[in-house]
C-alpha atoms as a PDB file:
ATOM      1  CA  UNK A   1       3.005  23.850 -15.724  1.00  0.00           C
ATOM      2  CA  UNK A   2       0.992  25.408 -12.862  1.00  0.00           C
ATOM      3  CA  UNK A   3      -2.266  24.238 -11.411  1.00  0.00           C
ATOM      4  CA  UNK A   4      -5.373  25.560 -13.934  1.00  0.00           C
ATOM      5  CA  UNK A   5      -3.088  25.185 -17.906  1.00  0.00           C
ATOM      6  CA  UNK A   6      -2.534  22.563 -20.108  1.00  0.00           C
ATOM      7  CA  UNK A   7      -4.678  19.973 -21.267  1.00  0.00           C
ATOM      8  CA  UNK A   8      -7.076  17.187 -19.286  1.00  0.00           C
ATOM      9  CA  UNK A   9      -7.961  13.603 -20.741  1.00  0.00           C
ATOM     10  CA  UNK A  10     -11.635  14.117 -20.666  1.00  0.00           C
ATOM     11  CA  UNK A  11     -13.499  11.152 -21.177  1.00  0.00           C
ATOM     12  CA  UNK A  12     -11.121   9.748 -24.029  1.00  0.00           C
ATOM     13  CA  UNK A  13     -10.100  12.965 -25.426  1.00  0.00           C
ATOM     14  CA  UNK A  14      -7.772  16.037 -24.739  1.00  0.00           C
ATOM     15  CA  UNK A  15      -9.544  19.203 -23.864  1.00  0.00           C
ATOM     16  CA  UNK A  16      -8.228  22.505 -22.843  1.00  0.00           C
ATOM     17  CA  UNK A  17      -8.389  23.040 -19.044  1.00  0.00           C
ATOM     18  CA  UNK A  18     -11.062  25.542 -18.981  1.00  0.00           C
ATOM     19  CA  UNK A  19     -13.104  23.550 -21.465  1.00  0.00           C
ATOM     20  CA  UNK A  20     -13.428  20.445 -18.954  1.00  0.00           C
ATOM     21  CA  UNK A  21     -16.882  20.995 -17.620  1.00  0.00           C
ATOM     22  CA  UNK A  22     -19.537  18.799 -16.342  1.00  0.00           C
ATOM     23  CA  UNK A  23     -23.229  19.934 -15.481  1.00  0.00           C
ATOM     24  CA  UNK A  24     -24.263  21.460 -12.056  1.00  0.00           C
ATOM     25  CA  UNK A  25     -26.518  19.087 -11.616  1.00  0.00           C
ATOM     26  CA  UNK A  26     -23.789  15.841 -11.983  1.00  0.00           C
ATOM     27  CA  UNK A  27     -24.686  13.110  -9.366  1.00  0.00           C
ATOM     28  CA  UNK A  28     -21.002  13.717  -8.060  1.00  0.00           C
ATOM     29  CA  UNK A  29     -21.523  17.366  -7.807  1.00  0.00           C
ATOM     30  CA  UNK A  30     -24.937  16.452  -4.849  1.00  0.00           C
ATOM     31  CA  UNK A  31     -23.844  12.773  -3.491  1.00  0.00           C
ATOM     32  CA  UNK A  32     -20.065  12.843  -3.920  1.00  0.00           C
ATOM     33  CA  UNK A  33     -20.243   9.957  -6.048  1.00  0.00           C
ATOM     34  CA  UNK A  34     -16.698   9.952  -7.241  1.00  0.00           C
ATOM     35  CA  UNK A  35     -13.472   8.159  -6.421  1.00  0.00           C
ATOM     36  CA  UNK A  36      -9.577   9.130  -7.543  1.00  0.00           C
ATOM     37  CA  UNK A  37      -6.269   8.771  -6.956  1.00  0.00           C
ATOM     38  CA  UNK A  38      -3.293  10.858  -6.400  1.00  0.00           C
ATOM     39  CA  UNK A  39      -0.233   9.668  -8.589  1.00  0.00           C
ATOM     40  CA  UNK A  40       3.428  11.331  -8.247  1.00  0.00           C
ATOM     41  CA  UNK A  41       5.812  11.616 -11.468  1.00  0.00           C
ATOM     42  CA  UNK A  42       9.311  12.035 -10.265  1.00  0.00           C
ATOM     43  CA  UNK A  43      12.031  13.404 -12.535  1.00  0.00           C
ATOM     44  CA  UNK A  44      15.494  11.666 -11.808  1.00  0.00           C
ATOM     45  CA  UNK A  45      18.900  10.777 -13.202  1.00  0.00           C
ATOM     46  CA  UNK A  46      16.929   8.148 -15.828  1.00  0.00           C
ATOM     47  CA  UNK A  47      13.877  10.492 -16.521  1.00  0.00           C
ATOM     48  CA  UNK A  48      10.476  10.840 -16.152  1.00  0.00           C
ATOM     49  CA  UNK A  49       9.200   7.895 -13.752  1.00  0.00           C
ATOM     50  CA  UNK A  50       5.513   7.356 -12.527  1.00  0.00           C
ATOM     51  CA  UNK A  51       5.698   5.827  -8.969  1.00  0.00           C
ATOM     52  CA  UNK A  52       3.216   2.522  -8.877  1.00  0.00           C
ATOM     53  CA  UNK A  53       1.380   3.607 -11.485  1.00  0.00           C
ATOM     54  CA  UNK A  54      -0.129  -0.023 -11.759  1.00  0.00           C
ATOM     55  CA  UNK A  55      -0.770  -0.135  -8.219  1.00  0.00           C
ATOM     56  CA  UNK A  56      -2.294   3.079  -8.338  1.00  0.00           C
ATOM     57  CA  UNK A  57      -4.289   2.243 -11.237  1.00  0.00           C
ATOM     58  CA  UNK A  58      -5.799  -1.106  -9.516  1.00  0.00           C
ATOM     59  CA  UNK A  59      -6.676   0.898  -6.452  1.00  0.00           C
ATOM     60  CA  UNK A  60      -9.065   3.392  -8.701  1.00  0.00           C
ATOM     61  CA  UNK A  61     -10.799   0.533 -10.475  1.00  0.00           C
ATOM     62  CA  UNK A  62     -11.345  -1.709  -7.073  1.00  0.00           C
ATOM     63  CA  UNK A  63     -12.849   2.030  -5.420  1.00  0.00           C
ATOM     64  CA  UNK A  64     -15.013   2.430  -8.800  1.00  0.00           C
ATOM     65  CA  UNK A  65     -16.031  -1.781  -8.492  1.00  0.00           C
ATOM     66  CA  UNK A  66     -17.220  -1.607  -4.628  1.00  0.00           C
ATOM     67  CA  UNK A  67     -19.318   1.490  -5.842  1.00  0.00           C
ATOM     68  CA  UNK A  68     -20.278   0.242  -9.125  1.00  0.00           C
ATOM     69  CA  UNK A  69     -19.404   2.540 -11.713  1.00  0.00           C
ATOM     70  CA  UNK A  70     -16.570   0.835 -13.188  1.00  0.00           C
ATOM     71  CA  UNK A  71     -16.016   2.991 -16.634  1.00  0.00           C
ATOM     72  CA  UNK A  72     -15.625   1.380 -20.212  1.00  0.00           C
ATOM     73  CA  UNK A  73     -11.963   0.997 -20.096  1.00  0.00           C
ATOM     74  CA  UNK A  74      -9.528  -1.439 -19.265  1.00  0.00           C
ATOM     75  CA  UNK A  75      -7.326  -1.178 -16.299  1.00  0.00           C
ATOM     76  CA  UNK A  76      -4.571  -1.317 -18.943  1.00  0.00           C
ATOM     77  CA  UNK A  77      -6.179   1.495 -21.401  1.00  0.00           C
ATOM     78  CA  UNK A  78      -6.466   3.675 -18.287  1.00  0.00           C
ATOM     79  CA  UNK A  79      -2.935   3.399 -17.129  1.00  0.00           C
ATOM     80  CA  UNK A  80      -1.660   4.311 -20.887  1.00  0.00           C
ATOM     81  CA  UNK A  81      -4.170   7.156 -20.663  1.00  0.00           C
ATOM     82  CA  UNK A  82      -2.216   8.373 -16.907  1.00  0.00           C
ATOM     83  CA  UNK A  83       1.179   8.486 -19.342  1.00  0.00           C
ATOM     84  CA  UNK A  84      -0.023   9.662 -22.419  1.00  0.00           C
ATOM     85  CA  UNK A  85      -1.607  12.549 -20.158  1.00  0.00           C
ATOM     86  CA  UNK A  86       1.771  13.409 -18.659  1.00  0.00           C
ATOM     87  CA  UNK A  87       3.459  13.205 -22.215  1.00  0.00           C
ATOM     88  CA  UNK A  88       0.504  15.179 -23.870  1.00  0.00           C
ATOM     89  CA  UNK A  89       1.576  18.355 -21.094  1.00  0.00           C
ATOM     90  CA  UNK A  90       4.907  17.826 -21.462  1.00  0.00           C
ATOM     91  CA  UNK A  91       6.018  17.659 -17.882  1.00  0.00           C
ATOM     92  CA  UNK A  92       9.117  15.980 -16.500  1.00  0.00           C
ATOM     93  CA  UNK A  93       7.878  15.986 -13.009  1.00  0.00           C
ATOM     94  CA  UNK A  94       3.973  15.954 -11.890  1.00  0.00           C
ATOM     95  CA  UNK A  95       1.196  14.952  -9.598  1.00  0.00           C
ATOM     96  CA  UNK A  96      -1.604  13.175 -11.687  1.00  0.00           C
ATOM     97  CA  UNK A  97      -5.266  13.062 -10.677  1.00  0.00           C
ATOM     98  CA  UNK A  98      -7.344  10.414 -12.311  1.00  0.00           C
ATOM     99  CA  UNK A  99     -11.070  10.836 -11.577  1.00  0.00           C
ATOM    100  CA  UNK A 100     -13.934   8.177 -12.098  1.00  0.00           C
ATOM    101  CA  UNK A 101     -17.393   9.810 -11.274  1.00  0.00           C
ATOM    102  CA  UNK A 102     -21.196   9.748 -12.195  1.00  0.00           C
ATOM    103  CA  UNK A 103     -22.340  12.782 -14.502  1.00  0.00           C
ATOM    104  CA  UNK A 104     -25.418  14.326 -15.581  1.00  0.00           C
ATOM    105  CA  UNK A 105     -28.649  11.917 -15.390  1.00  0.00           C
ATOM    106  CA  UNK A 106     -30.993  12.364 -12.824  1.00  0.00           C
ATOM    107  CA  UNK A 107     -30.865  13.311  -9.283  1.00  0.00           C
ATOM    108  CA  UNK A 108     -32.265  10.293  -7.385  1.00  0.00           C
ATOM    109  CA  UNK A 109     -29.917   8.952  -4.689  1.00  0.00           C
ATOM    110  CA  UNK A 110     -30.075   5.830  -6.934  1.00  0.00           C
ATOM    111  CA  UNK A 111     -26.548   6.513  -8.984  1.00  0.00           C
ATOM    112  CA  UNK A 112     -27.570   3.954 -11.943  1.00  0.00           C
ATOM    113  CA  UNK A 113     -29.326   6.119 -14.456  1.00  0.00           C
ATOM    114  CA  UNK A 114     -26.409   8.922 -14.578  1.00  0.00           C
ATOM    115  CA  UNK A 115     -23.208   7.574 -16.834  1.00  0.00           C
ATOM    116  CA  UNK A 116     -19.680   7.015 -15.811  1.00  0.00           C
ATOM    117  CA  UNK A 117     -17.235   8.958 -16.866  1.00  0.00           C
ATOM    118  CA  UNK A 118     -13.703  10.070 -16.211  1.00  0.00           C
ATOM    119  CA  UNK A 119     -10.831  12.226 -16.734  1.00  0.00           C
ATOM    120  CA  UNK A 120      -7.334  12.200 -15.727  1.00  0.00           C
ATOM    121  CA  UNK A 121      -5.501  15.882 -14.684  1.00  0.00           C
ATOM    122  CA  UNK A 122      -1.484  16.779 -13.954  1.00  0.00           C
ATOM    123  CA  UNK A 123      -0.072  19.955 -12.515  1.00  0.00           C
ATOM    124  CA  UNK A 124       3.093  20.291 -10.480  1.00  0.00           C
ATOM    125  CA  UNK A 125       2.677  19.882  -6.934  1.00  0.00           C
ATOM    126  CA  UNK A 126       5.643  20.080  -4.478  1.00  0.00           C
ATOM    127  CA  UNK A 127       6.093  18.989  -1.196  1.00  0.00           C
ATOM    128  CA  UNK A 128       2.442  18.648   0.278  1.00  0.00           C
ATOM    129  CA  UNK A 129       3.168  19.413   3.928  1.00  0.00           C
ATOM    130  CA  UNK A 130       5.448  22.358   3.549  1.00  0.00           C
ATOM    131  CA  UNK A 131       9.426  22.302   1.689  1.00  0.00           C
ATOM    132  CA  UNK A 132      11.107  21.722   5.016  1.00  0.00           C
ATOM    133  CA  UNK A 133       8.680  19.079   6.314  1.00  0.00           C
ATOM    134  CA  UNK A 134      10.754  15.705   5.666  1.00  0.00           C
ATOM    135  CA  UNK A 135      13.468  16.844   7.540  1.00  0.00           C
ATOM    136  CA  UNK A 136      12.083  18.682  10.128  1.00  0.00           C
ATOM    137  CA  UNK A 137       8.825  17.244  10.351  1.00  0.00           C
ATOM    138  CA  UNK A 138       5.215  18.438  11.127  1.00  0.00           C
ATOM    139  CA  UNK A 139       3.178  19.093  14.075  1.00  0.00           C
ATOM    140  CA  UNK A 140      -0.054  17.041  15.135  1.00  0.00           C
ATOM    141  CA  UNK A 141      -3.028  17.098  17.051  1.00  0.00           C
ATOM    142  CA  UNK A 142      -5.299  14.031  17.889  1.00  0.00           C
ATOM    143  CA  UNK A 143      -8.811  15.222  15.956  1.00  0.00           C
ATOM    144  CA  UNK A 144     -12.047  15.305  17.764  1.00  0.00           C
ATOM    145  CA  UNK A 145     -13.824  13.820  14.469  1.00  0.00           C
ATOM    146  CA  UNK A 146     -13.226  10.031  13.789  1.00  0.00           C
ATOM    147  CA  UNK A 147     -12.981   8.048  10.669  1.00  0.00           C
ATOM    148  CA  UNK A 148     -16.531   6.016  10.272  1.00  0.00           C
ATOM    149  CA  UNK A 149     -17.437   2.811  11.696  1.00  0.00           C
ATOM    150  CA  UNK A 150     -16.580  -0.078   9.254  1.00  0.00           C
ATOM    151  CA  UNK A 151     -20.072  -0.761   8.640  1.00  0.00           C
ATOM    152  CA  UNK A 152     -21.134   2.794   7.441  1.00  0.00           C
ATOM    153  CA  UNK A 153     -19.445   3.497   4.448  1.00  0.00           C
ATOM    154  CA  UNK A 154     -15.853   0.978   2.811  1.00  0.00           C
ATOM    155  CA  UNK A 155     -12.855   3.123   3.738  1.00  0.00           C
ATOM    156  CA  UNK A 156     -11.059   0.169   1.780  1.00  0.00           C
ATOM    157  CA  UNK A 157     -12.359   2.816  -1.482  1.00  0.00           C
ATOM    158  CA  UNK A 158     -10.782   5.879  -2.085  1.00  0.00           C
ATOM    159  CA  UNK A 159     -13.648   8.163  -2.872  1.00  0.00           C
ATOM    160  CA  UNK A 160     -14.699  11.449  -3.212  1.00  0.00           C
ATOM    161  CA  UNK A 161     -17.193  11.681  -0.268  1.00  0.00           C
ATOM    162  CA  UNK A 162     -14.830   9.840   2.227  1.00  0.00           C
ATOM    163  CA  UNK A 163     -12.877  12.619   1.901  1.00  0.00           C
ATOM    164  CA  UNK A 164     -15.593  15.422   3.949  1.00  0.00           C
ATOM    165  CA  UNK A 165     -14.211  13.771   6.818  1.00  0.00           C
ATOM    166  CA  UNK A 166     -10.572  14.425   5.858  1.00  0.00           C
ATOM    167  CA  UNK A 167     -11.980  18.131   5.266  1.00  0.00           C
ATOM    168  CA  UNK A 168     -13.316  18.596   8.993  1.00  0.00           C
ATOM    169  CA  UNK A 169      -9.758  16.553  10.430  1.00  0.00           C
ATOM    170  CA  UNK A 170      -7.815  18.811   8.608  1.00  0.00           C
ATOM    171  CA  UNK A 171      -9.388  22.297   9.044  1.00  0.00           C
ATOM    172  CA  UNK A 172      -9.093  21.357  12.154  1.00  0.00           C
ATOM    173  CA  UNK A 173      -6.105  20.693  12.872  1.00  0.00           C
ATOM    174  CA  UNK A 174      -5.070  24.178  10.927  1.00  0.00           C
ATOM    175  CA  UNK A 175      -7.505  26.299  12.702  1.00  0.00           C
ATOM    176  CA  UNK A 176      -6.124  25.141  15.638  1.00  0.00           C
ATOM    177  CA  UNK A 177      -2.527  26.236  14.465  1.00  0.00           C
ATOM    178  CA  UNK A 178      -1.374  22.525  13.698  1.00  0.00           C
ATOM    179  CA  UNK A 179      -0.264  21.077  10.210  1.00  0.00           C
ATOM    180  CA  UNK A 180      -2.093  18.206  10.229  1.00  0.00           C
ATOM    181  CA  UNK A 181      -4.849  16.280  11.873  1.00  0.00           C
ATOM    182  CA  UNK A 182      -4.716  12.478  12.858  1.00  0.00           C
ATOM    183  CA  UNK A 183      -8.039  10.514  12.937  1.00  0.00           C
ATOM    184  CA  UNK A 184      -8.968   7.765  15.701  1.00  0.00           C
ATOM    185  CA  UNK A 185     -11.235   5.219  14.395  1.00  0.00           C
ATOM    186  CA  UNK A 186     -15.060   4.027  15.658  1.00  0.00           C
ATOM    187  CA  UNK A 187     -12.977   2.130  18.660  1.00  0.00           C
ATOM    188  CA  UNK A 188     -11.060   4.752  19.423  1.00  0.00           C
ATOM    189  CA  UNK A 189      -8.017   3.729  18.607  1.00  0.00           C
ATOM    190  CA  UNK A 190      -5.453   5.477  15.745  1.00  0.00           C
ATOM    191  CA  UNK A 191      -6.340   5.710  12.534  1.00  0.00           C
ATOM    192  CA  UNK A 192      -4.472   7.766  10.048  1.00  0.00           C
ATOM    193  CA  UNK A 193      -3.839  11.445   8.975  1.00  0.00           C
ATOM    194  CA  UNK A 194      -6.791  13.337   6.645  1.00  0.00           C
ATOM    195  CA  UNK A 195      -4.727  12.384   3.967  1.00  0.00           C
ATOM    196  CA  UNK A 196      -1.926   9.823   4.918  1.00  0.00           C
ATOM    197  CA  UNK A 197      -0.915   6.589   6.993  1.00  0.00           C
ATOM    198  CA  UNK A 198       0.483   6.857   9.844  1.00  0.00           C
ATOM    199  CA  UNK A 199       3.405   4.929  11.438  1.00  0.00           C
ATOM    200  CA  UNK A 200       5.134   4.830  15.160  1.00  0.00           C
ATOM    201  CA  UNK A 201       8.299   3.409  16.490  1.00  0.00           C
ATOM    202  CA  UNK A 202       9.028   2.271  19.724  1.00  0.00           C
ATOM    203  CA  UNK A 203      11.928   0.750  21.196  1.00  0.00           C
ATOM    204  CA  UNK A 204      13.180  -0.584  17.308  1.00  0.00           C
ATOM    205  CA  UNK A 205       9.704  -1.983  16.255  1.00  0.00           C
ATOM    206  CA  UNK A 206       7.798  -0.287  13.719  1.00  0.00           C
ATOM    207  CA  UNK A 207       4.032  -0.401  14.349  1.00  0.00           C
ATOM    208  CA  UNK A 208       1.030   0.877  11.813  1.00  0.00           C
ATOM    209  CA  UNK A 209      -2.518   0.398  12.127  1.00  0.00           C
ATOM    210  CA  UNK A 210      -4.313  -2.543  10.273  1.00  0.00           C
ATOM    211  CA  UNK A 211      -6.327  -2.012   7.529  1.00  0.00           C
ATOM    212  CA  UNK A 212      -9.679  -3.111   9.630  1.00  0.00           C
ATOM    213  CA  UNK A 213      -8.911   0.750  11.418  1.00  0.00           C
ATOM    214  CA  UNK A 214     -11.072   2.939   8.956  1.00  0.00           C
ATOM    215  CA  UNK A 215      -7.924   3.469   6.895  1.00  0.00           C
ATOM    216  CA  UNK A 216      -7.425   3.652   3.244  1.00  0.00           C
ATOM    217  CA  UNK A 217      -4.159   1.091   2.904  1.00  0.00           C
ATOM    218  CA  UNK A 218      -2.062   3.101   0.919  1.00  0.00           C
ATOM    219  CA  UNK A 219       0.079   2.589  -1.368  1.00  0.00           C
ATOM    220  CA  UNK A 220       3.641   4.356   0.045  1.00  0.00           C
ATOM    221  CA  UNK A 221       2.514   2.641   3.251  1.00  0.00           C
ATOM    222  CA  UNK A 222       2.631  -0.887   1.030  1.00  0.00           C
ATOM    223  CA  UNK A 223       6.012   0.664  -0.048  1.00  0.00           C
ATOM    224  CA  UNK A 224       7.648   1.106   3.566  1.00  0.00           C
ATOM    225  CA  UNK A 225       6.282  -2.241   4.251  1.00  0.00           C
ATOM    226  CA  UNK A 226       8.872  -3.407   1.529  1.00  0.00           C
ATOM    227  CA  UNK A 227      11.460  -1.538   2.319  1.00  0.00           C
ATOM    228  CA  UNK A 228      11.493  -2.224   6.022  1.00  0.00           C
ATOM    229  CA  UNK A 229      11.761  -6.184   4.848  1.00  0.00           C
ATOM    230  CA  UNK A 230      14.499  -5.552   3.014  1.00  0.00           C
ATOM    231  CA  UNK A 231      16.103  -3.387   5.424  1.00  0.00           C
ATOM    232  CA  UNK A 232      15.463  -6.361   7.959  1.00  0.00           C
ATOM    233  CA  UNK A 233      13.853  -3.865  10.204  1.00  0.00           C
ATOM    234  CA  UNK A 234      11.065  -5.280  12.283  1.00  0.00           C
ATOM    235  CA  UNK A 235       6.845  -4.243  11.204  1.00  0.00           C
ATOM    236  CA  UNK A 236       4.045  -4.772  12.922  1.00  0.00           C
ATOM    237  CA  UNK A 237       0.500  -4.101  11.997  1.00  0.00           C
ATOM    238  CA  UNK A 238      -1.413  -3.375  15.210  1.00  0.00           C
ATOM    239  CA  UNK A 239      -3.609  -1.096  17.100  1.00  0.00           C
ATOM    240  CA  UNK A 240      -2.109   1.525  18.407  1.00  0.00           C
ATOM    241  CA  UNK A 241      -3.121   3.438  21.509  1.00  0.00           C
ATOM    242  CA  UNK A 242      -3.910   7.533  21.282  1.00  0.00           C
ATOM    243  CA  UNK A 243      -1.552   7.535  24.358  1.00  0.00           C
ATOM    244  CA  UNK A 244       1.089   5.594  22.655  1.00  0.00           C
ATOM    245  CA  UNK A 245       1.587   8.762  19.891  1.00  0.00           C
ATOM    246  CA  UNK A 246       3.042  10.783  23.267  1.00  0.00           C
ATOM    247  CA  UNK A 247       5.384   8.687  23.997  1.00  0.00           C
ATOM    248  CA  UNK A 248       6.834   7.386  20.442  1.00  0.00           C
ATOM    249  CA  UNK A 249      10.149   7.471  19.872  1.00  0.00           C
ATOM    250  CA  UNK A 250       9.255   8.359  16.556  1.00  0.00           C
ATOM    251  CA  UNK A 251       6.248   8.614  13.982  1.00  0.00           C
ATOM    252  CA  UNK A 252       6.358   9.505  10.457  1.00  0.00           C
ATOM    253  CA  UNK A 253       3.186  10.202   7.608  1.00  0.00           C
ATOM    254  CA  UNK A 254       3.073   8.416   4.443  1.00  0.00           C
ATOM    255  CA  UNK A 255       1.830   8.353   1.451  1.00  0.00           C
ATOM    256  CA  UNK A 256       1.464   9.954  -2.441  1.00  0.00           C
ATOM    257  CA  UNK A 257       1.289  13.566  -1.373  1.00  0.00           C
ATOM    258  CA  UNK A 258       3.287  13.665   2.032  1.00  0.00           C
ATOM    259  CA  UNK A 259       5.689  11.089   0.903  1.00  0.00           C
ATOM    260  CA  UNK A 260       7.361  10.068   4.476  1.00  0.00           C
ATOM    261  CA  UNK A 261       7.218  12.749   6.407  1.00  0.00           C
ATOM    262  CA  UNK A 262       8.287  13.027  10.081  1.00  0.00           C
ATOM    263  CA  UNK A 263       5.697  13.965  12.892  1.00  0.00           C
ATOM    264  CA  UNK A 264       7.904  15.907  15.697  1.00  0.00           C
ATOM    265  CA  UNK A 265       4.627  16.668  18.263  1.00  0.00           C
ATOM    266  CA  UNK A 266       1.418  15.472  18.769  1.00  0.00           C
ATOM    267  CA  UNK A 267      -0.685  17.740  21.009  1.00  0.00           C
ATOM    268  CA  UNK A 268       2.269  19.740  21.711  1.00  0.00           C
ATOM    269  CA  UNK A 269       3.963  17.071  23.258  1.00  0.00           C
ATOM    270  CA  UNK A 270       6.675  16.531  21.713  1.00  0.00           C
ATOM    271  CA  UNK A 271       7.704  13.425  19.933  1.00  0.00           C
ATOM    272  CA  UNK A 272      11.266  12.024  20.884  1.00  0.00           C
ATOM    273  CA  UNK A 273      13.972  14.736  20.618  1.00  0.00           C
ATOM    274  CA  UNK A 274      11.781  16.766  18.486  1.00  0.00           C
ATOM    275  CA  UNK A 275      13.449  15.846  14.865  1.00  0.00           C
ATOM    276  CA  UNK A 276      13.716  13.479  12.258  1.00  0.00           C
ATOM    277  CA  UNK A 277      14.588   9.922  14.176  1.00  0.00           C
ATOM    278  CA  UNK A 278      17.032   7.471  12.533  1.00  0.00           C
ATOM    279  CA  UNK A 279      14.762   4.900  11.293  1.00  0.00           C
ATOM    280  CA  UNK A 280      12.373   7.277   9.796  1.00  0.00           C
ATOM    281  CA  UNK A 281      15.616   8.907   7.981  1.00  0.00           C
ATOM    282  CA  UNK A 282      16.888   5.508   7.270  1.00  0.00           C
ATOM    283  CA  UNK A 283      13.205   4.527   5.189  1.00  0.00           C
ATOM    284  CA  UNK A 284      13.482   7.921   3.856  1.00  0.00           C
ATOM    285  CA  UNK A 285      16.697   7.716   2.272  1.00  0.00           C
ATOM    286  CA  UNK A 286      16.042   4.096   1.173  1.00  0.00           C
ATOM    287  CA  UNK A 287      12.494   5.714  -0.572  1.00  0.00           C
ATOM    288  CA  UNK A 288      14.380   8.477  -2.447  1.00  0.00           C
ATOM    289  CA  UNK A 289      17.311   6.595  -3.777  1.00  0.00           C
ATOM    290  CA  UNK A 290      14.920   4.388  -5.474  1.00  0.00           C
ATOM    291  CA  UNK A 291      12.588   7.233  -6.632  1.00  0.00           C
ATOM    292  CA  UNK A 292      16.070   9.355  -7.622  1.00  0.00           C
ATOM    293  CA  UNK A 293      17.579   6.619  -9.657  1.00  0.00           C
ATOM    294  CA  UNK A 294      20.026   6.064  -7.581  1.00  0.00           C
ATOM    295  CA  UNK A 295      19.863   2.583  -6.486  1.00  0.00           C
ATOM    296  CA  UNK A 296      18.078  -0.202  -8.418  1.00  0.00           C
ATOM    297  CA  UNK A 297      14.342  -0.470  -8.626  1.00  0.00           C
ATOM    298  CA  UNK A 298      14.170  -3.593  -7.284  1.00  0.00           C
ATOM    299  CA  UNK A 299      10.366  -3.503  -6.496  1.00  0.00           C
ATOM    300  CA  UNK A 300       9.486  -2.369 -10.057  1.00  0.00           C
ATOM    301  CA  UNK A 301       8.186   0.959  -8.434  1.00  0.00           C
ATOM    302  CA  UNK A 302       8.803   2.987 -11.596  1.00  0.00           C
ATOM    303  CA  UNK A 303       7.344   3.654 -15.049  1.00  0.00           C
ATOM    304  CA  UNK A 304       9.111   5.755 -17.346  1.00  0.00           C
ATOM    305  CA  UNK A 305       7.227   7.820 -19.384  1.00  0.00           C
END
């Protein structure tokens, strides 16, 4: 199924796509006053597997709780609504949007008078950064617009008005004939991508920015922080310099969308030999035989549908 067909969970019922509508004048629509998530379903040797769906799941409920709009479902009831939205399109392999925003009421900046509702979407999506991109890797540039300051807005929340930001970091970065933008936070020190974590290695040591750096802590980036421990590879979490990007041995993207995907050149400097480093190949591989079915799921990563 291609993005625009098939049928959305609409605030507890399926609807045609073209039928889901809200009003022009929904809160979300003026303030932004939404938050998501971006879910992959993977089809391998087993099936049809959603990766962290729980995980996933928590994440949209803690975004909704910080801005108060929690809907009138469980966490539970939501994450059997996520499969029985993949089984009710009957797709093998997906990317599923679950949406929590405020609809029609009035259009004070106070939210509280205009309901909470939701709706969960699937479509196929394939690889986010371009087919070749996990092998051969993307370019960067450092962007002139920052993430916020951590007492403007909680970038701990994945919502839908954080993500204007992401918008300006990534056009960007395209207009400017780079795939991708990375952020620097308030401090100026790295952030994250408009849409993924970032990590560097240097000399062996895996380093990522804390989650105090205006980033959202993703979930693949909790992932690689597992893997790496079993792996026995060394991880730190620690600031990381803009200078340090030039001269990384490697750096790779994560997360739903980009997956891990390799970063060969930051400001057209390029990053190590120019391709895919060992380590970043060595998470990779680990990643995909879990996601393929091919080794055990040891971290309980996968829900069949």
């Amino acid at each position: 199924m291609t993005f625009g067909k098939g049928k959305i969970w609409f605030d507890g019922k399926f609807v045609n796509w073209e039928d889901c509508k809200i009003h022009a004048l929904s809160h979300v629509v003026h303030y932004g006053s939404g938050v998501f998530e971006g879910i992959r379903c993977y089809k391998n040797k087993k099936g049809s597997a959603i990766f962290r769906l729980k995980e996933h799941v928590r994440r949209l409920f803690e975004s909704a709780k910080i801005y108060r709009m929690l809907p009138n479902y469980t966490q539970e009831q939501f994450y059997q609504f996520c499969i029985d939205t993949v089984r009710e399109n009957k797709l093998e392999e997906c990317y599923i949007r679950p949406l929590i925003f405020r609809g029609y009421g009035e259009l004070s900046v106070n939210p509280m008078k205009c309901p909470v509702q939701s709706l969960i979407a699937v479509w196929f999506w394939g690889k986010y950064l371009g087919k070749d991109a996990l092998e051969k890797g993307v370019s960067v540039c450092v962007s002139s617009w920052h993430r916020p300051a951590p007492n403007t807005f909680p970038s701990l929340a994945k919502a839908c008005g954080n993500y204007m930001n992401s918008q300006l970091i990534k056009l960007e970065s395209l207009m400017n004939g780079y795939d991708e933008g990375v952020a620097l936070d308030s401090f100026g020190y790295v952030a994250e991508g408009s849409g993924e974590n970032i990590f560097m290695v240097r000399n062996g040591v895996i380093y990522t920015p804390p989650s105090n750096a205006s980033i959202l802590p993703g979930i693949t980036r909790h992932a690689v922080f597992q893997i790496t421990r079993d792996m026995g590879l060394r991880l730190e979490k620690h600031i990381i310099q803009r200078e340090a990007l030039y001269i990384a041995d490697e750096l790779f993207f994560t997360g739903t969308a980009a997956e891990i995907t390799p970063i060969n050149m930051v400001d057209k400097i390029v990053v190590g030999d120019g391709k895919r480093g060992p380590i970043t190949k060595a998470i990779q591989d680990y990643f995909f035989r879990i996601i393929n079915a091919e080794a055990e799921d040891k971290f309980n990563w996968l829900t069949y549908i």
